[in-house]
C-alpha atoms as a PDB file:
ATOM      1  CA  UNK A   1      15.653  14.288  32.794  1.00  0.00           C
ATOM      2  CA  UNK A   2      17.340  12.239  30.165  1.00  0.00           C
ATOM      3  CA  UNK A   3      16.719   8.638  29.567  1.00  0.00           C
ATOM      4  CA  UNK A   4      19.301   5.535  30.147  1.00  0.00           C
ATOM      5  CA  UNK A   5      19.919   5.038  26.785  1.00  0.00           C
ATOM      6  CA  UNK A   6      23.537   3.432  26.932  1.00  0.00           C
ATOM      7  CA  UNK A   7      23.368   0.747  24.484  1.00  0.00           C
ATOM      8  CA  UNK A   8      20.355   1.288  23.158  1.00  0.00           C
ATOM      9  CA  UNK A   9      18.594   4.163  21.197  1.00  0.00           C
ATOM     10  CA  UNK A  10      15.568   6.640  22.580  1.00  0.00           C
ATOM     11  CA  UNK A  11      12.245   5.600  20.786  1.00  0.00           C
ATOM     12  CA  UNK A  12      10.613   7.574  18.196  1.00  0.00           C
ATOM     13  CA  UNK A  13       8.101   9.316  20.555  1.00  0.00           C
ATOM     14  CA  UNK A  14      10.481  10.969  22.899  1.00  0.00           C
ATOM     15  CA  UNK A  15      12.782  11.519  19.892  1.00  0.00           C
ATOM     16  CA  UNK A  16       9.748  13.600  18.567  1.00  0.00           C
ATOM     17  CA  UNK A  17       9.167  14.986  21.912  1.00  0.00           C
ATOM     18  CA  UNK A  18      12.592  16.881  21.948  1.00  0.00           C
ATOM     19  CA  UNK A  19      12.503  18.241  18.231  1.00  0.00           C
ATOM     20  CA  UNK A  20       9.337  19.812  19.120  1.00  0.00           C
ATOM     21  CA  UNK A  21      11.059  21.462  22.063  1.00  0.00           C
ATOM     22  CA  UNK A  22      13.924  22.019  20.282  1.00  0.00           C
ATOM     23  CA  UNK A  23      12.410  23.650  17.759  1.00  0.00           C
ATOM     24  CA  UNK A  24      10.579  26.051  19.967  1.00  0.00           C
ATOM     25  CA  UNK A  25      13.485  26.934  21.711  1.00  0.00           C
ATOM     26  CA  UNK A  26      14.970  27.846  18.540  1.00  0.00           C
ATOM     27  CA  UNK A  27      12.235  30.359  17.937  1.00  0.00           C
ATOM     28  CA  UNK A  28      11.177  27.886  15.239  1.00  0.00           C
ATOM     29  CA  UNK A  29      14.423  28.478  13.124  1.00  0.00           C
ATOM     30  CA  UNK A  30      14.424  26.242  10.258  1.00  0.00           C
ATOM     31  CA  UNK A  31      16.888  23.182  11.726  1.00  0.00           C
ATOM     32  CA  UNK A  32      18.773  21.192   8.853  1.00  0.00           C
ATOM     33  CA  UNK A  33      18.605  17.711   9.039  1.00  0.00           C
ATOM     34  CA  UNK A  34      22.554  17.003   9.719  1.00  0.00           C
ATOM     35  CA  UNK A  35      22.350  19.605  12.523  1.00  0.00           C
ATOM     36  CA  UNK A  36      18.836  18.144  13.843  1.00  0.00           C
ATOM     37  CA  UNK A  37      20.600  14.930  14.024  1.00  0.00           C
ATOM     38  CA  UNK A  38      23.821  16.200  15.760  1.00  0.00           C
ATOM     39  CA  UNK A  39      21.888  18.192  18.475  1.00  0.00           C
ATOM     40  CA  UNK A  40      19.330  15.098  19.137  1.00  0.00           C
ATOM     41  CA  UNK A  41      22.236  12.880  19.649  1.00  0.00           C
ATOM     42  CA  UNK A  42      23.559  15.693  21.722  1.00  0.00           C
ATOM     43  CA  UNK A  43      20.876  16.110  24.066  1.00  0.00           C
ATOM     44  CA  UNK A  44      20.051  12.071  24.294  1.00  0.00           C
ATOM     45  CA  UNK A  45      23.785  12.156  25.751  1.00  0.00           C
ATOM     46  CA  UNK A  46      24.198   9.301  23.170  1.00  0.00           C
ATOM     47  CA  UNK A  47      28.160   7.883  22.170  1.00  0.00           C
ATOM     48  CA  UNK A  48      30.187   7.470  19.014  1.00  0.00           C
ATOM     49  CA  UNK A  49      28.730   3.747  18.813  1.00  0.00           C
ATOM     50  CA  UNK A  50      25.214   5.238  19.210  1.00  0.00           C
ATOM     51  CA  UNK A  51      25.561   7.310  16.464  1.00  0.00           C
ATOM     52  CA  UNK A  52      27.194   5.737  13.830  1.00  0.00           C
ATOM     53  CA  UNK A  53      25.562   2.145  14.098  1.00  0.00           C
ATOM     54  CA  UNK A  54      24.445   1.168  10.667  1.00  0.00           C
ATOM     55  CA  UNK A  55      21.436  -0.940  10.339  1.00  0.00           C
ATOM     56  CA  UNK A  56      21.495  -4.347   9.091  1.00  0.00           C
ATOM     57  CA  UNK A  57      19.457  -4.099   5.769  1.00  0.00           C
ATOM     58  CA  UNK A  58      20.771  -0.935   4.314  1.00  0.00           C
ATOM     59  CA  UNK A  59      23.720  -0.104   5.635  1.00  0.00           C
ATOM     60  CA  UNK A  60      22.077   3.576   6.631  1.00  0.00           C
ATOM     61  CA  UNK A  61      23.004   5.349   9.907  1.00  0.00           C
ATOM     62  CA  UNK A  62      20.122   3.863  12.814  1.00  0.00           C
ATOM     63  CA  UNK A  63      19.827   6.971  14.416  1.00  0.00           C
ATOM     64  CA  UNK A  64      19.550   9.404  11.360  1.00  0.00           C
ATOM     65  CA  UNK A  65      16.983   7.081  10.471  1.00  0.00           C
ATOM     66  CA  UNK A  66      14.704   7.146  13.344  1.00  0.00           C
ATOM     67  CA  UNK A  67      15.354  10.660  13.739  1.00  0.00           C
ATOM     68  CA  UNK A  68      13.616  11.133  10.495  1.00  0.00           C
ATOM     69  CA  UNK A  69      10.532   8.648  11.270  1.00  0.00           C
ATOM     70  CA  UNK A  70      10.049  10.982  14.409  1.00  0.00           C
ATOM     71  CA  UNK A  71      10.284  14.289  11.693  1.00  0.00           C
ATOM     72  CA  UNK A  72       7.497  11.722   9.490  1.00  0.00           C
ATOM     73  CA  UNK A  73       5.892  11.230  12.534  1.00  0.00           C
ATOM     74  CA  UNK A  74       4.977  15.036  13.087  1.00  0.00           C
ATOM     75  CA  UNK A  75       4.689  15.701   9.398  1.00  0.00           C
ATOM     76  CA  UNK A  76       1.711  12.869   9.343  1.00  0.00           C
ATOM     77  CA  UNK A  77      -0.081  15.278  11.855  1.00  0.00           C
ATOM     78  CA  UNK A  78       0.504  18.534  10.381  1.00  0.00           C
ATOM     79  CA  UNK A  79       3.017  19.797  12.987  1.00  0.00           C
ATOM     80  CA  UNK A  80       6.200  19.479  11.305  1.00  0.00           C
ATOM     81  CA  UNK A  81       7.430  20.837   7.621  1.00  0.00           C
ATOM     82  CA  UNK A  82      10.462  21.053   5.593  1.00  0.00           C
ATOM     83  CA  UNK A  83      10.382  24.388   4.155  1.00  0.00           C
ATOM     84  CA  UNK A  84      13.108  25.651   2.921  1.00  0.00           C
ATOM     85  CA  UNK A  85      13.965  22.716   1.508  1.00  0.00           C
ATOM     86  CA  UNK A  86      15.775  19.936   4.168  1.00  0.00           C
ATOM     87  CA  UNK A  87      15.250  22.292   6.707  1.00  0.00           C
ATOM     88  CA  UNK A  88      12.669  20.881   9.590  1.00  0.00           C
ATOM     89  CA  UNK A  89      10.018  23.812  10.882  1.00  0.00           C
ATOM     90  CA  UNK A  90       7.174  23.528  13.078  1.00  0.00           C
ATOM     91  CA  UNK A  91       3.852  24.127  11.313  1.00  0.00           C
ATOM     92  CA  UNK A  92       1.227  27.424  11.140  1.00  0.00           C
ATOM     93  CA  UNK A  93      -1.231  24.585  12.334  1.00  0.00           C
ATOM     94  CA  UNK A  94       0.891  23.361  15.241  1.00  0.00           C
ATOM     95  CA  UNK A  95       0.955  27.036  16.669  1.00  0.00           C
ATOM     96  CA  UNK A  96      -2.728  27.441  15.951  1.00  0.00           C
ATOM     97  CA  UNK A  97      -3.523  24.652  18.271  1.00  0.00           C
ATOM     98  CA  UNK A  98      -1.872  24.541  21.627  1.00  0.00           C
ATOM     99  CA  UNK A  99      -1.891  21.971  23.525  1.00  0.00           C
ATOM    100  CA  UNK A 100      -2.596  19.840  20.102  1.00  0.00           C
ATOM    101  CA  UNK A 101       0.342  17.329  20.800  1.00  0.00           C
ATOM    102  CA  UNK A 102       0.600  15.629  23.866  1.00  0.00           C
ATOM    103  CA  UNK A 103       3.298  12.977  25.151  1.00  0.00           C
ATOM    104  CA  UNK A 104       2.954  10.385  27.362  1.00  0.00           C
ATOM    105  CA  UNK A 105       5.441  11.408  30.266  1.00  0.00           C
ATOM    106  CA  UNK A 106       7.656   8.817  29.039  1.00  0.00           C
ATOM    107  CA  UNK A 107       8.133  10.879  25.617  1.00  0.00           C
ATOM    108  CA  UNK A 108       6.630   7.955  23.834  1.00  0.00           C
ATOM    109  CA  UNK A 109       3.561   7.660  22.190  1.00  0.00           C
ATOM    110  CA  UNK A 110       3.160  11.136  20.034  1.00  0.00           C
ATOM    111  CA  UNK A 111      -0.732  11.988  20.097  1.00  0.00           C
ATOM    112  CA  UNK A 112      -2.474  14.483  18.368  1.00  0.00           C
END
């Protein structure tokens, strides 16, 4: 079930969540970023305002940014790659230990 996110964006940890299962549904196909971020926004049902509000600071694209500090996010714990380069993989290590990332049901709060 999708969240209510009209207005406002999905947070990191269920962002993370569904790249991890996105990735596995790919077969663990390298995913470029500009697609990762296109099928994300996608599957979070989110609108044109969603995805193209710039943050206040840098002028960069909010949800290409947190997309990335949920890709960080999984690097940091050795799940997540980006071999070939800007292409997103799921790690040898995440495979080798199932059940090694857990979610809260939520989607927030990325454990290892």
């Amino acid at each position: 079930m999708l969240p209510d996110v009209k207005g406002d964006l999905p947070e990191e940890g269920s962002i993370a969540k569904a790249l991890v299962n996105l990735l596995r549904e790919r077969e663990n196909h390298p995913l470029r970023a500009s697609e990762a971020y296109r099928v994300l926004a996608d599957h979070f049902q989110l609108d044109r305002e969603q995805r193209n509000k710039r943050g206040s600071t840098r002028g960069e694209l909010v949800w290409n940014y947190r997309v990335r500090a949920a890709r960080e996010h999984l690097s940091k714990r050795k799940m997540m790659h980006r071999k070939p380069w800007n292409s997103w993989a799921l790690t040898d290590f995440y495979f080798k230990h199932p059940g090694g990332i857990a979610f809260d049901d939520d989607g927030s709060g990325a454990e290892f």
